[in-house]
PDB file of N, CA and C in Angstrom:
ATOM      1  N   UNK A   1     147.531 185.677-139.429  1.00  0.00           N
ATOM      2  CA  UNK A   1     147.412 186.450-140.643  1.00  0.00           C
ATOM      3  C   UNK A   1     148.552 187.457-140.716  1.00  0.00           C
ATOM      4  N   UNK A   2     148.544 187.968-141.818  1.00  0.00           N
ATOM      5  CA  UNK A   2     149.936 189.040-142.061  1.00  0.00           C
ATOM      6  C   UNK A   2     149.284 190.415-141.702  1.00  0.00           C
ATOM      7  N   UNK A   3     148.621 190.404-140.376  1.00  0.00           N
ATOM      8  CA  UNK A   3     148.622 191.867-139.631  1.00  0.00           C
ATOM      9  C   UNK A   3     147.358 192.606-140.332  1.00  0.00           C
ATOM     10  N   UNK A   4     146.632 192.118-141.372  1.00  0.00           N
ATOM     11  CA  UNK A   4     145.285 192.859-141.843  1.00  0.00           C
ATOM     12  C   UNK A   4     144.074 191.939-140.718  1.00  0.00           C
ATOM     13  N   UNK A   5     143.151 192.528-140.775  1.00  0.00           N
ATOM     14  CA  UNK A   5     141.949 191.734-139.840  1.00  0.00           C
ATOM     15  C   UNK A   5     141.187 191.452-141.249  1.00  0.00           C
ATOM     16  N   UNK A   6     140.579 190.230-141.047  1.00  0.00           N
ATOM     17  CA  UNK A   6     139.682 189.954-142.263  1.00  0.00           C
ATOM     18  C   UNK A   6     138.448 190.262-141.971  1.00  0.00           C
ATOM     19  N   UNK A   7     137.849 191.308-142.556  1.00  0.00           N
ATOM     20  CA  UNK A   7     136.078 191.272-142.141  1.00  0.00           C
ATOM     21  C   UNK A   7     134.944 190.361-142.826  1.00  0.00           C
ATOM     22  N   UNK A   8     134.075 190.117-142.565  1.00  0.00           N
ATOM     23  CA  UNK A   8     133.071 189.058-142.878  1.00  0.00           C
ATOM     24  C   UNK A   8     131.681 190.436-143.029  1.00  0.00           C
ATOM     25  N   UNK A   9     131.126 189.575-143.675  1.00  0.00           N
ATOM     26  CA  UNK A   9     129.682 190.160-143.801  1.00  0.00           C
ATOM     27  C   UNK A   9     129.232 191.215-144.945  1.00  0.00           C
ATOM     28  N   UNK A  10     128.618 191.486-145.155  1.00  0.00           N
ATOM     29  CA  UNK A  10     128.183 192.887-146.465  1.00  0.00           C
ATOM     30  C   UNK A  10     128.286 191.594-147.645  1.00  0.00           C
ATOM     31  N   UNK A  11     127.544 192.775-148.633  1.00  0.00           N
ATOM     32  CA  UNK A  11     127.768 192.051-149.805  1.00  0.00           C
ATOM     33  C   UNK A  11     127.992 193.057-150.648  1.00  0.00           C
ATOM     34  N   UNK A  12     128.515 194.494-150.559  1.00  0.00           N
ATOM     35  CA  UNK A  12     128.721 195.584-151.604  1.00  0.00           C
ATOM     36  C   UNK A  12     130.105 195.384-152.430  1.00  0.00           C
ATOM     37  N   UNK A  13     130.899 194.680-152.317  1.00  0.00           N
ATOM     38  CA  UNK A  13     131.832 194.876-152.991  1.00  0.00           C
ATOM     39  C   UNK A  13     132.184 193.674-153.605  1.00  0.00           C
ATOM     40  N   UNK A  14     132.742 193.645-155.012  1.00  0.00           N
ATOM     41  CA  UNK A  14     132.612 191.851-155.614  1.00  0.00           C
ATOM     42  C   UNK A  14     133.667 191.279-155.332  1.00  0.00           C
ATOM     43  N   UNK A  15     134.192 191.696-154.638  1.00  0.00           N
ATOM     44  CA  UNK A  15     135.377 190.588-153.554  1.00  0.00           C
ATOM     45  C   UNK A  15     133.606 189.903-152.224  1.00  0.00           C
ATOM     46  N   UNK A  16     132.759 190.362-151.701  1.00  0.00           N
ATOM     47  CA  UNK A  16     132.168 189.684-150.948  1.00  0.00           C
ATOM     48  C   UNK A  16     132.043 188.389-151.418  1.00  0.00           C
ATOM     49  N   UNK A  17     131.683 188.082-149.463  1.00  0.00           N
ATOM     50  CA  UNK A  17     131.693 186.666-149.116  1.00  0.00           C
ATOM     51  C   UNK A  17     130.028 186.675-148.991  1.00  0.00           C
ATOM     52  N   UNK A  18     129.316 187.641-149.306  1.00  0.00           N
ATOM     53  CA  UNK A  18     127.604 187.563-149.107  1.00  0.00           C
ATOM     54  C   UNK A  18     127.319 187.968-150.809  1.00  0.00           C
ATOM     55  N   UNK A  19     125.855 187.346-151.057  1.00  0.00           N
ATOM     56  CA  UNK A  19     125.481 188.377-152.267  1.00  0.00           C
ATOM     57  C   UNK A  19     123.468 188.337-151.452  1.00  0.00           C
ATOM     58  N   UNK A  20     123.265 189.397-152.120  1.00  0.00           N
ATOM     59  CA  UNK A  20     121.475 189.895-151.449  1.00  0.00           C
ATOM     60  C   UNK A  20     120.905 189.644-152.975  1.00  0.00           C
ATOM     61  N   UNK A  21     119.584 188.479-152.479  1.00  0.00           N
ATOM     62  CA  UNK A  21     118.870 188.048-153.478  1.00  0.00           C
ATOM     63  C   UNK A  21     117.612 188.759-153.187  1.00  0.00           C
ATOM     64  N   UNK A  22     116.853 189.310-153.646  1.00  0.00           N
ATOM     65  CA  UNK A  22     115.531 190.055-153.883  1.00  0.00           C
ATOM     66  C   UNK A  22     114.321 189.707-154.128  1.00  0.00           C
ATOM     67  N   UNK A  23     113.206 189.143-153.482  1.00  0.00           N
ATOM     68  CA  UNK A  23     112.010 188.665-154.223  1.00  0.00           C
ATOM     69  C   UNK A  23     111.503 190.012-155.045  1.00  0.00           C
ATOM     70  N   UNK A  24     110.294 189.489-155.598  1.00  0.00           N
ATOM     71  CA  UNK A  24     109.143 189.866-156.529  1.00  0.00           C
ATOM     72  C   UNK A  24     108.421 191.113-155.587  1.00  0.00           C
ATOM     73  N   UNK A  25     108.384 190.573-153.924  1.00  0.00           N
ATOM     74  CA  UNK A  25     107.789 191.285-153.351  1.00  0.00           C
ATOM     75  C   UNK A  25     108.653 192.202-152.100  1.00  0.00           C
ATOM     76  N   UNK A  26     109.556 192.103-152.998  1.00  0.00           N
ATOM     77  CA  UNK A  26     110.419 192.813-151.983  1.00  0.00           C
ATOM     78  C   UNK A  26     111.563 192.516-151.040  1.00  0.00           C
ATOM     79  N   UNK A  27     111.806 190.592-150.422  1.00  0.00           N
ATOM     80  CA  UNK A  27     112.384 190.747-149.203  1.00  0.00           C
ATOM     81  C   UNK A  27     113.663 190.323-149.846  1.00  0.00           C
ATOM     82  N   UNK A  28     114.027 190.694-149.068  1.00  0.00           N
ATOM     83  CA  UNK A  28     115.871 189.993-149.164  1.00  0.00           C
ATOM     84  C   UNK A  28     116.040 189.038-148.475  1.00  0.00           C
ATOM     85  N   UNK A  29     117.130 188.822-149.056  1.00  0.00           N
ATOM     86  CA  UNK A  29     117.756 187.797-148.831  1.00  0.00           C
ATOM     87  C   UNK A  29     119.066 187.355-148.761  1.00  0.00           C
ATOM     88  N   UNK A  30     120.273 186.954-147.542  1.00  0.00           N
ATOM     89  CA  UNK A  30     121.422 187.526-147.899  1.00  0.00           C
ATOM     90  C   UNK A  30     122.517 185.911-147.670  1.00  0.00           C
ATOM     91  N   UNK A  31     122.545 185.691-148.596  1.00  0.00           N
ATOM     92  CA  UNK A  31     123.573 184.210-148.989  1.00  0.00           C
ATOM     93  C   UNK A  31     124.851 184.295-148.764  1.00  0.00           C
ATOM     94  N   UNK A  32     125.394 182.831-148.546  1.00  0.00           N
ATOM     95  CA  UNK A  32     127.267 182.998-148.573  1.00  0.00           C
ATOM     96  C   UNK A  32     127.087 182.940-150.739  1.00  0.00           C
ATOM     97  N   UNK A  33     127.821 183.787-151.024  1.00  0.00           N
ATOM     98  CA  UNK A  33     128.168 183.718-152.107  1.00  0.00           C
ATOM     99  C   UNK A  33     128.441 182.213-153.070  1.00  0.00           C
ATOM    100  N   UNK A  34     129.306 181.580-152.091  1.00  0.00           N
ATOM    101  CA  UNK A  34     129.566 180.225-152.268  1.00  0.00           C
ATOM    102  C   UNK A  34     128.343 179.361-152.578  1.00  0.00           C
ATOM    103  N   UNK A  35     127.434 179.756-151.748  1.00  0.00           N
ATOM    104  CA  UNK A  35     126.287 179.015-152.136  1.00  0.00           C
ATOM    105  C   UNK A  35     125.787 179.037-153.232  1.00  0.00           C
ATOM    106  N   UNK A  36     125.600 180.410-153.680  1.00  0.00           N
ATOM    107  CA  UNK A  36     124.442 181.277-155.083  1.00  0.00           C
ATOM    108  C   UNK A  36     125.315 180.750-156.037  1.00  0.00           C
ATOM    109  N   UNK A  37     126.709 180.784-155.950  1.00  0.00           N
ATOM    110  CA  UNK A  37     127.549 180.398-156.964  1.00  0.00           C
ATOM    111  C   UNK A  37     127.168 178.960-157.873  1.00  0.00           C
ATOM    112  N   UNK A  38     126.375 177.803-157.102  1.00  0.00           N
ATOM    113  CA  UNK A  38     125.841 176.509-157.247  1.00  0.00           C
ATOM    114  C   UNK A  38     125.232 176.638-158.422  1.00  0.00           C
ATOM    115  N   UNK A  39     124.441 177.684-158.909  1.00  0.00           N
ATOM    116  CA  UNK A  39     123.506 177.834-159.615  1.00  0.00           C
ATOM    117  C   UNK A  39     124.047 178.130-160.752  1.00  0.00           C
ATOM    118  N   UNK A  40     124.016 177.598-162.004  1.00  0.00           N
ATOM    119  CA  UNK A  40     124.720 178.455-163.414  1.00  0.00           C
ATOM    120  C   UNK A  40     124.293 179.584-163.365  1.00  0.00           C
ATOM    121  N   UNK A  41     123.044 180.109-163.377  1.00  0.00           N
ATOM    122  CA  UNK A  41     122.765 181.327-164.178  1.00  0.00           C
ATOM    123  C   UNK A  41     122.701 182.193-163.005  1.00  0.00           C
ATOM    124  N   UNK A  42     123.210 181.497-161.517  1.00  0.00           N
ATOM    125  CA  UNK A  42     123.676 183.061-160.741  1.00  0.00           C
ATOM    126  C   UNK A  42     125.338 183.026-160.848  1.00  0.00           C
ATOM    127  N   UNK A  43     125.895 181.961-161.172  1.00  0.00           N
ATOM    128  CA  UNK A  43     127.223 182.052-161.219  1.00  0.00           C
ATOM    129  C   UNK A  43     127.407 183.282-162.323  1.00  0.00           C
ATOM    130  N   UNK A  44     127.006 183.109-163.526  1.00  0.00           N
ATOM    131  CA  UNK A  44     127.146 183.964-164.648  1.00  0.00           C
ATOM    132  C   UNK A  44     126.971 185.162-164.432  1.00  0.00           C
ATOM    133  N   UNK A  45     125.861 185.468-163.318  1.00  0.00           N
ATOM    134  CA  UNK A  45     125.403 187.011-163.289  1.00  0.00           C
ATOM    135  C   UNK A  45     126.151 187.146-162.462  1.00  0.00           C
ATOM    136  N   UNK A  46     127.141 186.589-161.567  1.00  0.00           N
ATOM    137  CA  UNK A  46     127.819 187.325-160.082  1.00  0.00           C
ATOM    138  C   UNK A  46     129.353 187.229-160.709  1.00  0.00           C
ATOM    139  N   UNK A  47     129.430 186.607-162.046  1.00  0.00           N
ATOM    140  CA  UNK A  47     131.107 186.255-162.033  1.00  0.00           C
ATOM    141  C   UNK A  47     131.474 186.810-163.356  1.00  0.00           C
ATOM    142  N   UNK A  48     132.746 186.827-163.534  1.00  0.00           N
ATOM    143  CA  UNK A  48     133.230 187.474-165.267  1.00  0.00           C
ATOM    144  C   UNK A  48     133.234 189.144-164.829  1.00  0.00           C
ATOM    145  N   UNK A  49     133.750 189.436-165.898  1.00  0.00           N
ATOM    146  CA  UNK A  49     134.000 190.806-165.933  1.00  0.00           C
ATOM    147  C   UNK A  49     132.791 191.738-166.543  1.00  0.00           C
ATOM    148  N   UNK A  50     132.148 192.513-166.003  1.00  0.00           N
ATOM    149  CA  UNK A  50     130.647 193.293-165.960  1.00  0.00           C
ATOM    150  C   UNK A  50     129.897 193.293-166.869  1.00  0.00           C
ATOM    151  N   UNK A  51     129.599 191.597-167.261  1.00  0.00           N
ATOM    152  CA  UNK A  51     128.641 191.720-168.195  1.00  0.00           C
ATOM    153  C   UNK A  51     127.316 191.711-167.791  1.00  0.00           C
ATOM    154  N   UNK A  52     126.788 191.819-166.503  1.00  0.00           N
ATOM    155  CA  UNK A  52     125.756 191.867-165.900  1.00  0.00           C
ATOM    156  C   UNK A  52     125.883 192.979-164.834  1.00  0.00           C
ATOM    157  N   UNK A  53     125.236 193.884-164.861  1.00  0.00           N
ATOM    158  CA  UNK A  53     125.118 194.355-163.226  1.00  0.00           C
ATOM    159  C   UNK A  53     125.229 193.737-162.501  1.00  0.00           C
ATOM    160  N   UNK A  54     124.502 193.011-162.057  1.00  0.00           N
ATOM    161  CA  UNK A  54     124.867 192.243-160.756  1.00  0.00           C
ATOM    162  C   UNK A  54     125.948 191.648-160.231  1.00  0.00           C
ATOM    163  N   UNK A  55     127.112 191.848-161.435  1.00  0.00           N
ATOM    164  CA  UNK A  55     128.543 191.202-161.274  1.00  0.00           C
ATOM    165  C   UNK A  55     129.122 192.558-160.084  1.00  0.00           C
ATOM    166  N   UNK A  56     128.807 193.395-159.977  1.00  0.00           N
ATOM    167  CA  UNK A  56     129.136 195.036-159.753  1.00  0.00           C
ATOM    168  C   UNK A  56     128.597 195.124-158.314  1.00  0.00           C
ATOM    169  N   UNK A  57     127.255 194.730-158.085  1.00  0.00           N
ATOM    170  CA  UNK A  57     125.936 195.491-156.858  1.00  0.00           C
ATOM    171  C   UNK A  57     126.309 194.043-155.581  1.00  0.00           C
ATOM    172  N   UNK A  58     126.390 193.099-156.377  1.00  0.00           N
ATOM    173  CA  UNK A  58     126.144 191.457-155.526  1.00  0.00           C
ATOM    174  C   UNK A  58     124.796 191.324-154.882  1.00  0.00           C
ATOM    175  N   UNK A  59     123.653 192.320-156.188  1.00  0.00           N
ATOM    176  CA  UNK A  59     122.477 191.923-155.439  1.00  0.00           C
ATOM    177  C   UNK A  59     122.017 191.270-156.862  1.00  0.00           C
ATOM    178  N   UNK A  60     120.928 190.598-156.890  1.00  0.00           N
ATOM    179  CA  UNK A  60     120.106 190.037-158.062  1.00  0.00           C
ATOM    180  C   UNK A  60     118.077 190.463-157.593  1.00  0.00           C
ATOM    181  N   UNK A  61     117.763 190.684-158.804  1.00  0.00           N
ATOM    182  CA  UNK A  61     116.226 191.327-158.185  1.00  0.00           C
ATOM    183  C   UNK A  61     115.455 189.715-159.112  1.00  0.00           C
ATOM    184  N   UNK A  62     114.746 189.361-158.765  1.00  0.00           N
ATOM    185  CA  UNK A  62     113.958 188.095-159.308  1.00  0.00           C
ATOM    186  C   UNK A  62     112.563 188.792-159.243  1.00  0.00           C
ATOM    187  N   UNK A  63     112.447 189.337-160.298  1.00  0.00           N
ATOM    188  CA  UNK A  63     111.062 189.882-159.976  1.00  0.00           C
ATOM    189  C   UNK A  63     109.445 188.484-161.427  1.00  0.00           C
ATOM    190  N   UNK A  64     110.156 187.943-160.948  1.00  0.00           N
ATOM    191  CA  UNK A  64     109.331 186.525-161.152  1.00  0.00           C
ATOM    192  C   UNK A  64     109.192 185.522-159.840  1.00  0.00           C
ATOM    193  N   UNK A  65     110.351 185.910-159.131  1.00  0.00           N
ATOM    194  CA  UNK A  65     109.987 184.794-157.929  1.00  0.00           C
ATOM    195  C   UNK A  65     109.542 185.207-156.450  1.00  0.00           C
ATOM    196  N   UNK A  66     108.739 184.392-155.860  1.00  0.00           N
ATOM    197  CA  UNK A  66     107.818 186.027-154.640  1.00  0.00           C
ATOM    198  C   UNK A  66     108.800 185.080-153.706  1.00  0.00           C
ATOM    199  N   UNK A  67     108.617 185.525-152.493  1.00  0.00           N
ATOM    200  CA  UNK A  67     109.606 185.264-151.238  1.00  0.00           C
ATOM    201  C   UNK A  67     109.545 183.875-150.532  1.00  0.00           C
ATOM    202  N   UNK A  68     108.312 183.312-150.856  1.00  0.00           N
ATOM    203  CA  UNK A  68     108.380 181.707-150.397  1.00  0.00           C
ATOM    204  C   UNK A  68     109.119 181.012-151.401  1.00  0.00           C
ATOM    205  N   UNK A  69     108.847 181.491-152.625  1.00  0.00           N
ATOM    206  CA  UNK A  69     109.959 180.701-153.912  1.00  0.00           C
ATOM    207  C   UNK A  69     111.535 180.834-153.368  1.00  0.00           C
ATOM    208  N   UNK A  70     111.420 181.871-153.510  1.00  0.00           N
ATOM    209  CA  UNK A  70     113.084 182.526-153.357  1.00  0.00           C
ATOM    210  C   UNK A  70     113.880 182.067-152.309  1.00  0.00           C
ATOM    211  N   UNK A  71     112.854 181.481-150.767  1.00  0.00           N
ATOM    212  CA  UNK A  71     113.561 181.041-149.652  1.00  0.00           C
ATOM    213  C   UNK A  71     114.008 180.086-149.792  1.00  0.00           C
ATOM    214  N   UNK A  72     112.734 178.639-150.496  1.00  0.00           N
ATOM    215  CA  UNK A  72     113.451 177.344-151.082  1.00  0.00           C
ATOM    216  C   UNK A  72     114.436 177.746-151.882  1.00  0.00           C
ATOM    217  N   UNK A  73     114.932 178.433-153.247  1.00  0.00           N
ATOM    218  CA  UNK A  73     115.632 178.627-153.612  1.00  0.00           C
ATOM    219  C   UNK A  73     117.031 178.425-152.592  1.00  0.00           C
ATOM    220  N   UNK A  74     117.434 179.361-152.088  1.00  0.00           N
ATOM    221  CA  UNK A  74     118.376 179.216-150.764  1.00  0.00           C
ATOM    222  C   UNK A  74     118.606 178.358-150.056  1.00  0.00           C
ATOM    223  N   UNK A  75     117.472 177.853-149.530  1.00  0.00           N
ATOM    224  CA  UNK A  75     117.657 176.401-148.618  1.00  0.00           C
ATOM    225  C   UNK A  75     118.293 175.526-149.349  1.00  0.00           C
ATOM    226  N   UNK A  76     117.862 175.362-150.935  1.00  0.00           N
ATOM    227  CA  UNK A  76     118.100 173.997-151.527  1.00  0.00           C
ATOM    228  C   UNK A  76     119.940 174.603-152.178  1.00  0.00           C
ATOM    229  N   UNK A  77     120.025 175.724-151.999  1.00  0.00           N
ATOM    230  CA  UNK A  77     121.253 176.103-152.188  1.00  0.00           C
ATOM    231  C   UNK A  77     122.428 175.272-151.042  1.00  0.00           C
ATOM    232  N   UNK A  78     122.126 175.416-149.911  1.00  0.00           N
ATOM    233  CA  UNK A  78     122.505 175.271-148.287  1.00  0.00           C
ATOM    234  C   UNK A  78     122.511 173.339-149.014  1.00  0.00           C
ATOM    235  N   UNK A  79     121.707 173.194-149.020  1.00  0.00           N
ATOM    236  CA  UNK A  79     121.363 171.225-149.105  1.00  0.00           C
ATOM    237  C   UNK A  79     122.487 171.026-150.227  1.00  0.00           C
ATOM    238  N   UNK A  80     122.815 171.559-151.246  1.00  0.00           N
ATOM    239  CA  UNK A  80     123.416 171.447-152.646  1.00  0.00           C
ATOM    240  C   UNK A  80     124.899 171.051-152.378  1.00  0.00           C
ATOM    241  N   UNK A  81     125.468 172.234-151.599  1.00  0.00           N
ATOM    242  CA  UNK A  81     126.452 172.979-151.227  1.00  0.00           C
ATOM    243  C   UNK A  81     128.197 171.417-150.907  1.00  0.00           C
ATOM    244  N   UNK A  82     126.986 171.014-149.977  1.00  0.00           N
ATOM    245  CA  UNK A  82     127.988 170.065-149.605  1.00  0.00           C
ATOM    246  C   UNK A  82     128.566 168.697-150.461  1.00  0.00           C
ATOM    247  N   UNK A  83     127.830 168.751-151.593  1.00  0.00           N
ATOM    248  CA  UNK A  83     127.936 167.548-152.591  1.00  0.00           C
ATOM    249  C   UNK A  83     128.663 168.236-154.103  1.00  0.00           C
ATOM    250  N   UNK A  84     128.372 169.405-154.174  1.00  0.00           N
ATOM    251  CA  UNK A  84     129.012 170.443-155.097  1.00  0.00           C
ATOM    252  C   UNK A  84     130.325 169.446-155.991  1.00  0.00           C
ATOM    253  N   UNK A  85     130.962 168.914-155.279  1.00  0.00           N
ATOM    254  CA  UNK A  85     132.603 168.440-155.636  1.00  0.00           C
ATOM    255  C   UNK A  85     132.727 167.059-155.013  1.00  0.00           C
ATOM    256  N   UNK A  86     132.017 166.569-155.175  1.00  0.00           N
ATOM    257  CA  UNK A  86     131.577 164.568-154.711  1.00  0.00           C
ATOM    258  C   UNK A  86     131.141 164.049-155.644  1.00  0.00           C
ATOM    259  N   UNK A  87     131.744 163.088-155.666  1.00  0.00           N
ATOM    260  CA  UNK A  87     130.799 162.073-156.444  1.00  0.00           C
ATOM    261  C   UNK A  87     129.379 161.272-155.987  1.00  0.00           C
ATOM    262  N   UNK A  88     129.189 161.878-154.624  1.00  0.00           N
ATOM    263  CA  UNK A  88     127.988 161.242-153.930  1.00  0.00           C
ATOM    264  C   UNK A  88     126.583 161.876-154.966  1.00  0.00           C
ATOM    265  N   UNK A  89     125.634 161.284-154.856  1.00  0.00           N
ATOM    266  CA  UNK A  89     124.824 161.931-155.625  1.00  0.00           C
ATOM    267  C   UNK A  89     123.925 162.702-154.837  1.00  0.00           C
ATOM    268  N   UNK A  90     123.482 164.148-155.171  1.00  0.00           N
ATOM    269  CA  UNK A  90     123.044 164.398-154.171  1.00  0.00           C
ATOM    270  C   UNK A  90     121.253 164.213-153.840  1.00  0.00           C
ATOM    271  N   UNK A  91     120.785 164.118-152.648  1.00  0.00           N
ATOM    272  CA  UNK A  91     119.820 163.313-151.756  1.00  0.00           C
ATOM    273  C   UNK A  91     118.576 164.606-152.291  1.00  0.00           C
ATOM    274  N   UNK A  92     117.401 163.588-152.231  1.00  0.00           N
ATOM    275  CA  UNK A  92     116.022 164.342-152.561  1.00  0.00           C
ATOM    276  C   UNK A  92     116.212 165.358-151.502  1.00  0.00           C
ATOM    277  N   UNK A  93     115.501 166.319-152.268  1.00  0.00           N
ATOM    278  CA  UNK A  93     115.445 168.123-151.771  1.00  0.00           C
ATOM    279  C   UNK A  93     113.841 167.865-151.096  1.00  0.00           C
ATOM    280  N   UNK A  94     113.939 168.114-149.601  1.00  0.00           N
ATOM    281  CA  UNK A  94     111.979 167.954-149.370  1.00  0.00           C
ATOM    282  C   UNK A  94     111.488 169.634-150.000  1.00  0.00           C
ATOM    283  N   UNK A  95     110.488 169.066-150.540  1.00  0.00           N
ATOM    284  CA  UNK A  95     109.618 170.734-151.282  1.00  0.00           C
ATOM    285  C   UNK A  95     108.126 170.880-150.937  1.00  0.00           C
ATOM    286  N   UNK A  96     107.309 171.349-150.238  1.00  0.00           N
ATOM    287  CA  UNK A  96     105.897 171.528-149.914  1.00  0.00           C
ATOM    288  C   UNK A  96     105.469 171.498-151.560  1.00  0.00           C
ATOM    289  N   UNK A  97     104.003 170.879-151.462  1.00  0.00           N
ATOM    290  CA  UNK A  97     103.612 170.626-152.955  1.00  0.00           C
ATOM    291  C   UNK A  97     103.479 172.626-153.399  1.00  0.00           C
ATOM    292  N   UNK A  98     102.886 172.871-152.558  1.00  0.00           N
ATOM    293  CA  UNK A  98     102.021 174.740-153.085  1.00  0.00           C
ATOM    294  C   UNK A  98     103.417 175.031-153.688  1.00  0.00           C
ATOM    295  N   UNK A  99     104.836 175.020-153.184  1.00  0.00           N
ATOM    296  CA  UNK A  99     105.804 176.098-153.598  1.00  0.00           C
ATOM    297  C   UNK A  99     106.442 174.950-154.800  1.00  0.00           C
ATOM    298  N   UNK A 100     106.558 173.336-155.170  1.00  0.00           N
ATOM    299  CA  UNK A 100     106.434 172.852-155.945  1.00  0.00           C
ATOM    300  C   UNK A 100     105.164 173.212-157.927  1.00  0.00           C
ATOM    301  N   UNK A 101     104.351 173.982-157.466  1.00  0.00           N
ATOM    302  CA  UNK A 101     103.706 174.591-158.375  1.00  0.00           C
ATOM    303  C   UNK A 101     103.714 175.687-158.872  1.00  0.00           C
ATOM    304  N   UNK A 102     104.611 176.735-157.660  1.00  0.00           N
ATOM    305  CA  UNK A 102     104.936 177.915-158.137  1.00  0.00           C
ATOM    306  C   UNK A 102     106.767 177.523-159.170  1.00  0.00           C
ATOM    307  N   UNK A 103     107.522 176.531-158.744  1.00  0.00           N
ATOM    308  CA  UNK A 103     108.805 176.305-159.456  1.00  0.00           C
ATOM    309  C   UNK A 103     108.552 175.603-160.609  1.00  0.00           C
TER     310      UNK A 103
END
């Protein structure tokens, strides 16, 4: 590198490589950015110039989704991730039926 150290981790500043997702009931949750990005409507809220808070904080509050929702959320982010830019199609997501009724 050209003599700067690159740091990893945090999600406070919208150059991060993390953003903190929030359940309904409180927990966090802390993603590679890259991942959340998968999603249109977190791309929109984390990207562009501050038309959302959350473009600003790199946190998002889901106060509709409680913390077992929100974890699949993530996981199926992680499963997504690698097919993003393939033409492979990507492979059934496994989902427990209970958190299938809360999505």
């Amino acid at each position: 590198m050209d003599g700067e150290e690159k740091t990893y981790g945090g999600w406070e500043d919208p150059d991060a490589m993390y953003v903190k997702l929030i359940s309904s009931d409180g927990h966090e949750f802390i993603v590679k950015r890259e991942h959340a990005l998968t999603s249109g409507t977190m791309k929109a809220m984390l990207s562009g110039p501050g038309q959302f808070a959350e473009n600003e904080t790199n946190e998002v509050n889901f106060r509709e989704l409680s913390s077992p929702v929100l974890s699949k959320v993530c996981a199926y982010f992680t499963h997504k991730v690698p097919y993003v830019n393939s033409s492979t199609e990507i492979p059934k997501f496994p989902t427990v039926l209970e958190i299938v009724l809360e999505l």
